[in-house]
Protein backbone atom coordinates (compact mmCIF):
# COMPACT_ATOMS: atom_id res chain seq x y z
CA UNK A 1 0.00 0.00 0.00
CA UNK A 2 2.85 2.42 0.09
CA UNK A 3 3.52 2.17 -3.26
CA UNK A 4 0.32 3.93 -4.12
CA UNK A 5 0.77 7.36 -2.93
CA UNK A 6 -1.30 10.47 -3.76
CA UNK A 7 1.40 10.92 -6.72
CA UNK A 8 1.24 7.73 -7.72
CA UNK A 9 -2.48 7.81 -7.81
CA UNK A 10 -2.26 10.68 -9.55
CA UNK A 11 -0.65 9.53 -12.72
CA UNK A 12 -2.75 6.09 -12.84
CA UNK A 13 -6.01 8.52 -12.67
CA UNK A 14 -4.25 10.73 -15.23
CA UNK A 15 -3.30 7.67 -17.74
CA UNK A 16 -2.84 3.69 -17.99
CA UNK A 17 -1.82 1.70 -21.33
CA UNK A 18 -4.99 0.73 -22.99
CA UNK A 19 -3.94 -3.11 -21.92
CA UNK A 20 -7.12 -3.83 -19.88
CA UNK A 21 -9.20 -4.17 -22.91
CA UNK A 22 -6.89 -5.82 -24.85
CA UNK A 23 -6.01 -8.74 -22.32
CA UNK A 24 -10.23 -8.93 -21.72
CA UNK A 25 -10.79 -9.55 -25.20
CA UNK A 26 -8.40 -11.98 -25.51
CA UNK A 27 -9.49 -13.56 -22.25
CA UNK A 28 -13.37 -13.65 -22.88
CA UNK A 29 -14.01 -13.68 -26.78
CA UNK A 30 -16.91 -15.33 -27.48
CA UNK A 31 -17.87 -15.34 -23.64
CA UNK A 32 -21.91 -14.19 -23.55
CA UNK A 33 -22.50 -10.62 -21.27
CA UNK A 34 -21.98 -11.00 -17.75
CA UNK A 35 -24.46 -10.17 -15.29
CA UNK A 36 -22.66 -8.46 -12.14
CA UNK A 37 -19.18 -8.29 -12.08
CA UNK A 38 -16.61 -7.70 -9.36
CA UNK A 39 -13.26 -6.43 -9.96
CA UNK A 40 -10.31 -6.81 -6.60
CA UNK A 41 -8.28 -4.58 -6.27
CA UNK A 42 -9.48 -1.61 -8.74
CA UNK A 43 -6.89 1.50 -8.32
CA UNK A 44 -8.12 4.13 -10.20
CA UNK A 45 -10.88 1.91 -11.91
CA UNK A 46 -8.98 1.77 -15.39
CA UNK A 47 -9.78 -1.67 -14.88
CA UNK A 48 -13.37 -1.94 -13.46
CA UNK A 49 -14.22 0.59 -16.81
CA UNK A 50 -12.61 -2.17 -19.05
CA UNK A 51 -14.85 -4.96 -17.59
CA UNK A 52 -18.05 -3.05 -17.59
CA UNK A 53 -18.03 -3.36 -21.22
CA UNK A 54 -18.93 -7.34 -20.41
CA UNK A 55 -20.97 -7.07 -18.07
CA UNK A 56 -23.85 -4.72 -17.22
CA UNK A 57 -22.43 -3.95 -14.00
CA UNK A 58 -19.09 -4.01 -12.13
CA UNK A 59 -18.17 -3.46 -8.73
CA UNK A 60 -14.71 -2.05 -8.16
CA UNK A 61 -13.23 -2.71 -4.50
CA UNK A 62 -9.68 -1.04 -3.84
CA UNK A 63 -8.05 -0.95 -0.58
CA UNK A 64 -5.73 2.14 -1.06
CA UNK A 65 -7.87 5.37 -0.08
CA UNK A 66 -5.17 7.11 -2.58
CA UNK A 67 -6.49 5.26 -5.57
CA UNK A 68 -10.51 4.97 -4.46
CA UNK A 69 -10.09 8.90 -4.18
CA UNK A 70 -9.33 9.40 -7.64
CA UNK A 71 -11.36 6.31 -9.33
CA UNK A 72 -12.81 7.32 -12.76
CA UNK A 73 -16.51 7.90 -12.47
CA UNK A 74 -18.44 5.54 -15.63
CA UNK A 75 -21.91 4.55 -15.60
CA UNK A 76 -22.84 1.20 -14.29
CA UNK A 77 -19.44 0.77 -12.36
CA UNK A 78 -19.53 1.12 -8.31
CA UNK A 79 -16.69 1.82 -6.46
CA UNK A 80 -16.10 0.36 -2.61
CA UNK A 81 -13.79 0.41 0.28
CA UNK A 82 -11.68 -3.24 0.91
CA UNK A 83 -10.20 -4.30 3.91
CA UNK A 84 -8.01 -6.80 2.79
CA UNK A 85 -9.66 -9.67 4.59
CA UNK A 86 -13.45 -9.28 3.61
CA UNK A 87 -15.56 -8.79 0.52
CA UNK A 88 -18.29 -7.62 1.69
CA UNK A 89 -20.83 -9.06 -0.43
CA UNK A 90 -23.69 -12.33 -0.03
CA UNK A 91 -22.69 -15.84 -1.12
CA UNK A 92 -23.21 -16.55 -4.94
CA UNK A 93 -23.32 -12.78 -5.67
CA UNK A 94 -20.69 -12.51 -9.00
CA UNK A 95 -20.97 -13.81 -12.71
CA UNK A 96 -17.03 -12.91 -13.02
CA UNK A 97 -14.22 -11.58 -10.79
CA UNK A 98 -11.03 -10.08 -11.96
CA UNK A 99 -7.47 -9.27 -10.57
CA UNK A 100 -6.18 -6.67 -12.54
CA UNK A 101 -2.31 -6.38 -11.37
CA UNK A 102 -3.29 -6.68 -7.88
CA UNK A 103 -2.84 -10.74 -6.66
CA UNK A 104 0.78 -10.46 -6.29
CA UNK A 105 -0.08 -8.02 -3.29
CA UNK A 106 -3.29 -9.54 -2.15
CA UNK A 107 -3.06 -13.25 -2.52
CA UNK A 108 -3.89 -15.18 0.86
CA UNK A 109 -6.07 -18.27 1.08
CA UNK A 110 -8.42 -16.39 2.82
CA UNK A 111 -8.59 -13.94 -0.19
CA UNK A 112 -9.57 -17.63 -2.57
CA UNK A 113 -11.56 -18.46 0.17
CA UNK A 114 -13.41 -15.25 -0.13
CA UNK A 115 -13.58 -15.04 -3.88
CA UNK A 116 -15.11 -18.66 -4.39
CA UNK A 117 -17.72 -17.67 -1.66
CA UNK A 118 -19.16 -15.04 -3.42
CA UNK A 119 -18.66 -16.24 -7.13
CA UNK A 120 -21.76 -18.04 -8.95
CA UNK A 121 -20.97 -21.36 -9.64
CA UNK A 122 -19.98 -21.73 -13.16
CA UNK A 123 -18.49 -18.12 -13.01
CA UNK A 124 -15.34 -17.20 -14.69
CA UNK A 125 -12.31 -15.75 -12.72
CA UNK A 126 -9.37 -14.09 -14.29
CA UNK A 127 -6.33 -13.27 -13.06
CA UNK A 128 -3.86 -10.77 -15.62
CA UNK A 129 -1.13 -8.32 -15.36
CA UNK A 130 1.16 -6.65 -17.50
CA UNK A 131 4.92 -5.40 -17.56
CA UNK A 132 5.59 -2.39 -19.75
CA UNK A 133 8.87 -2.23 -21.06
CA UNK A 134 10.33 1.15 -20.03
CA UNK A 135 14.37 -0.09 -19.85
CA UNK A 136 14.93 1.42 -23.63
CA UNK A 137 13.31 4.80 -22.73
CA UNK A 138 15.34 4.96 -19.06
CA UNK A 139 18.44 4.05 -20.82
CA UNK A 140 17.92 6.87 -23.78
CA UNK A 141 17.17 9.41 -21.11
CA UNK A 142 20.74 8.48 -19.13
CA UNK A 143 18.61 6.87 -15.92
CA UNK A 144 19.42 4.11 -14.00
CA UNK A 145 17.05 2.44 -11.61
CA UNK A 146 18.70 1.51 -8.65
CA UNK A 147 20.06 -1.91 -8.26
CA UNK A 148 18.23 -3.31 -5.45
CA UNK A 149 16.46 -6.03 -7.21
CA UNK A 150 15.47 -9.11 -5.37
CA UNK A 151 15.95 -11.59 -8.31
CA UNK A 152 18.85 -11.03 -11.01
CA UNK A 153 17.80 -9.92 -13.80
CA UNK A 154 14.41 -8.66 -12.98
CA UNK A 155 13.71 -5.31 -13.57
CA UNK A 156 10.83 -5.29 -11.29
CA UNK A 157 12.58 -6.08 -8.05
CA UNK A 158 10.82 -9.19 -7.25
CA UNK A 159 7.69 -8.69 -8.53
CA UNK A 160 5.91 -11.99 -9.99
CA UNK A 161 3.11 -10.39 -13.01
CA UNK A 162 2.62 -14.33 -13.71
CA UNK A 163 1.12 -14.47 -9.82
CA UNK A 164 -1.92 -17.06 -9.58
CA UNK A 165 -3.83 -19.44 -7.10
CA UNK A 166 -1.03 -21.84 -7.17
CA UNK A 167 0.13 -23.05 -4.00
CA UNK A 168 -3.33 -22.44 -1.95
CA UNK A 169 -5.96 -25.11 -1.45
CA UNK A 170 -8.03 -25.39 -4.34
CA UNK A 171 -9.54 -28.60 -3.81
CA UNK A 172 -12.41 -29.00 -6.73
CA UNK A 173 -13.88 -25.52 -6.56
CA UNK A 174 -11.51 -23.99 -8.92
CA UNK A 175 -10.09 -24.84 -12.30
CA UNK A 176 -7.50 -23.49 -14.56
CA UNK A 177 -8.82 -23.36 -18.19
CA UNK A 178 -5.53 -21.70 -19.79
CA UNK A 179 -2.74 -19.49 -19.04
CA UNK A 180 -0.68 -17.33 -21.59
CA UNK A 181 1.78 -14.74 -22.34
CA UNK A 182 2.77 -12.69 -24.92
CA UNK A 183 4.72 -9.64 -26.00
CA UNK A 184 2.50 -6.53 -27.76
CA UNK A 185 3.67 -3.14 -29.02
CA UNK A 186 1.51 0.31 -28.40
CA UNK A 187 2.08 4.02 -29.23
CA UNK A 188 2.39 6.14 -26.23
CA UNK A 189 2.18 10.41 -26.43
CA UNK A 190 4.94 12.13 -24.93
CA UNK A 191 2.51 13.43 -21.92
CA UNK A 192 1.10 10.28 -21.14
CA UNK A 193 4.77 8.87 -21.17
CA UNK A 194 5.50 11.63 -18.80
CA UNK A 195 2.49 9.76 -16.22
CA UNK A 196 3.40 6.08 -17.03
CA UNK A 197 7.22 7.09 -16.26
CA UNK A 198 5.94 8.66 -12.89
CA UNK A 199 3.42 6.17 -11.85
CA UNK A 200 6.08 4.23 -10.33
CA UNK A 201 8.16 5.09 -7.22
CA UNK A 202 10.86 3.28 -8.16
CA UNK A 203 11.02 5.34 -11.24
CA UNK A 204 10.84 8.83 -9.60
CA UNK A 205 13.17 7.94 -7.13
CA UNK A 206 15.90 8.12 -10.00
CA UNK A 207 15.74 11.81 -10.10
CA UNK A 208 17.05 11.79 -6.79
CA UNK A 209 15.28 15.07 -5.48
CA UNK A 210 11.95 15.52 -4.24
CA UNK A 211 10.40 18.79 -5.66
CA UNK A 212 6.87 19.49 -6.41
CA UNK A 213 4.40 17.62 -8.92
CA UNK A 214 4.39 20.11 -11.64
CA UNK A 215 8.74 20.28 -11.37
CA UNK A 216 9.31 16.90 -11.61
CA UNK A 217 6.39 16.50 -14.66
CA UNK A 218 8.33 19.17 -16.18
CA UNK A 219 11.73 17.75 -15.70
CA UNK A 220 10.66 14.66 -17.22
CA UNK A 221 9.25 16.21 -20.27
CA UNK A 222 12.65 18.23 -20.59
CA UNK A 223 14.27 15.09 -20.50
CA UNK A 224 12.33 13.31 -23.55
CA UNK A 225 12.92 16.24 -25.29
CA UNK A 226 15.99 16.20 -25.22
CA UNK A 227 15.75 12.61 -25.77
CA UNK A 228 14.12 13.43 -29.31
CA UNK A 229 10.62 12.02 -27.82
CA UNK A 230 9.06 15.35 -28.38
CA UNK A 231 5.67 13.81 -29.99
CA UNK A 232 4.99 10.11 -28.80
CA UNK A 233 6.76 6.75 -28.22
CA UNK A 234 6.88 2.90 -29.35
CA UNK A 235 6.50 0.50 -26.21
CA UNK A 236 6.11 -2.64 -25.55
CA UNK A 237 4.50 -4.87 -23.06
CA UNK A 238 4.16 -8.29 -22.14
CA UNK A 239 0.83 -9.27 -21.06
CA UNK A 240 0.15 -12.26 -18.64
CA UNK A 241 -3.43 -13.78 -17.93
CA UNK A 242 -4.47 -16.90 -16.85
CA UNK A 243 -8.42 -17.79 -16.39
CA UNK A 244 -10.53 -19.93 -14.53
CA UNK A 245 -13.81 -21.81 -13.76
CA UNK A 246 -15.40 -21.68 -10.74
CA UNK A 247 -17.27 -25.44 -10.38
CA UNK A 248 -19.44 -25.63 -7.21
């Protein structure tokens, strides 16, 4: 939860890659309209928006008061307090549940536990995440993340985007229908660069200073600039999702 600061929910309100829809439609093509849906751990409800397009409504529940504060308003999509240990809602409540980049912080067997209670049997749970590669850009622009990695090699210090249920109890009540990964390009503009760049702590703390929003924002820009970025970017990202059936 200290990740997500009021800066850093600041930039995810501000932009995120237009992944979410991409991974869903990969994820649920052909799948009929959903009912009610329930999205865990919804930040700035980039997410919950992406889902509501399959269902006909979506609960977003986000336990960072940072992120609920600046959730995106959309019609049909709620947005709730979470504790961490409870969802709130009756048994049998969801047609589909989604963690969007949020079970690597969250996963407990009392979070399963939780989930299965309130899913509909023969709901659909998916699990997805996403690493954008930003190495290129850092290394064009002269910065260097600090080395302080947990895992050699990893650029996200430890980080696991391929999280899922394994290794909790499972018994029957769950099953994995696939699980994929793959590398996709997008085009970026040079401001919304500027908020994907400073969405991440790890990434602002390269500019070893701490001055206001708008300085740093404008420091960055300065830098692309300079960097010959001046209009937009090429990125890429690899996506990770893996999907399953709930079988009571």
């Amino acid at each position: 939860m200290k990740e997500y600061d009021k800066i850093t929910a600041f930039h995810y309100f501000s932009y995120r890659p237009p992944l979410h829809d991409v991974i869903l439609s990969k994820c649920l093509k052909g799948s009929e309209g959903y009912q009610l849906g329930l999205d865990i751990g919804s930040g700035t409800g980039h997410s919950s928006i992406a889902l509501r397009y399959y269902c006909k409504k979506v609960i977003g529940i986000e336990p960072v008061e940072h992120m609920l504060s600046h959730a995106l308003p959309h019609p049909g999509v709620e947005y709730q307090i979470y504790d961490l240990e409870n969802i709130n809602f009756k048994n049998d409540s969801f047609d589909i549940i989604t963690f969007a980049g949020s079970l690597y912080y969250a996963k407990s067997q009392r979070l399963l536990d939780e989930t299965l209670r309130v899913a509909k049997s023969s709901s659909v749970i998916l699990v997805y995440d996403f690493r954008i590669h930003v190495e290129e850009i850092l290394n064009t622009l002269g910065l260097i993340i600090p080395d302080d990695q947990d895992i050699p090699d990893d650029p996200d210090g430890g980080y696991n985007h391929r999280e899922d249920f394994s290794g909790l109890v499972i018994n029957d009540k769950l099953a994995m229908r696939f699980s994929e990964e793959e590398i996709i390009s997008f085009t970026i503009s040079q401001t919304n660069l500027v908020h994907l760049l400073l969405s991440d702590m790890n990434h602002r703390a390269i500019f070893h200073e701490k001055p206001g929003q708008k300085a740093i924002d404008k420091k960055v820009t300065g830098l692309l600039e300079q960097a010959g970025i001046r209009k937009e970017a090429k990125l890429t990202s690899t996506i990770f999702y893996s999907v399953y059936d709930v079988r009571k």
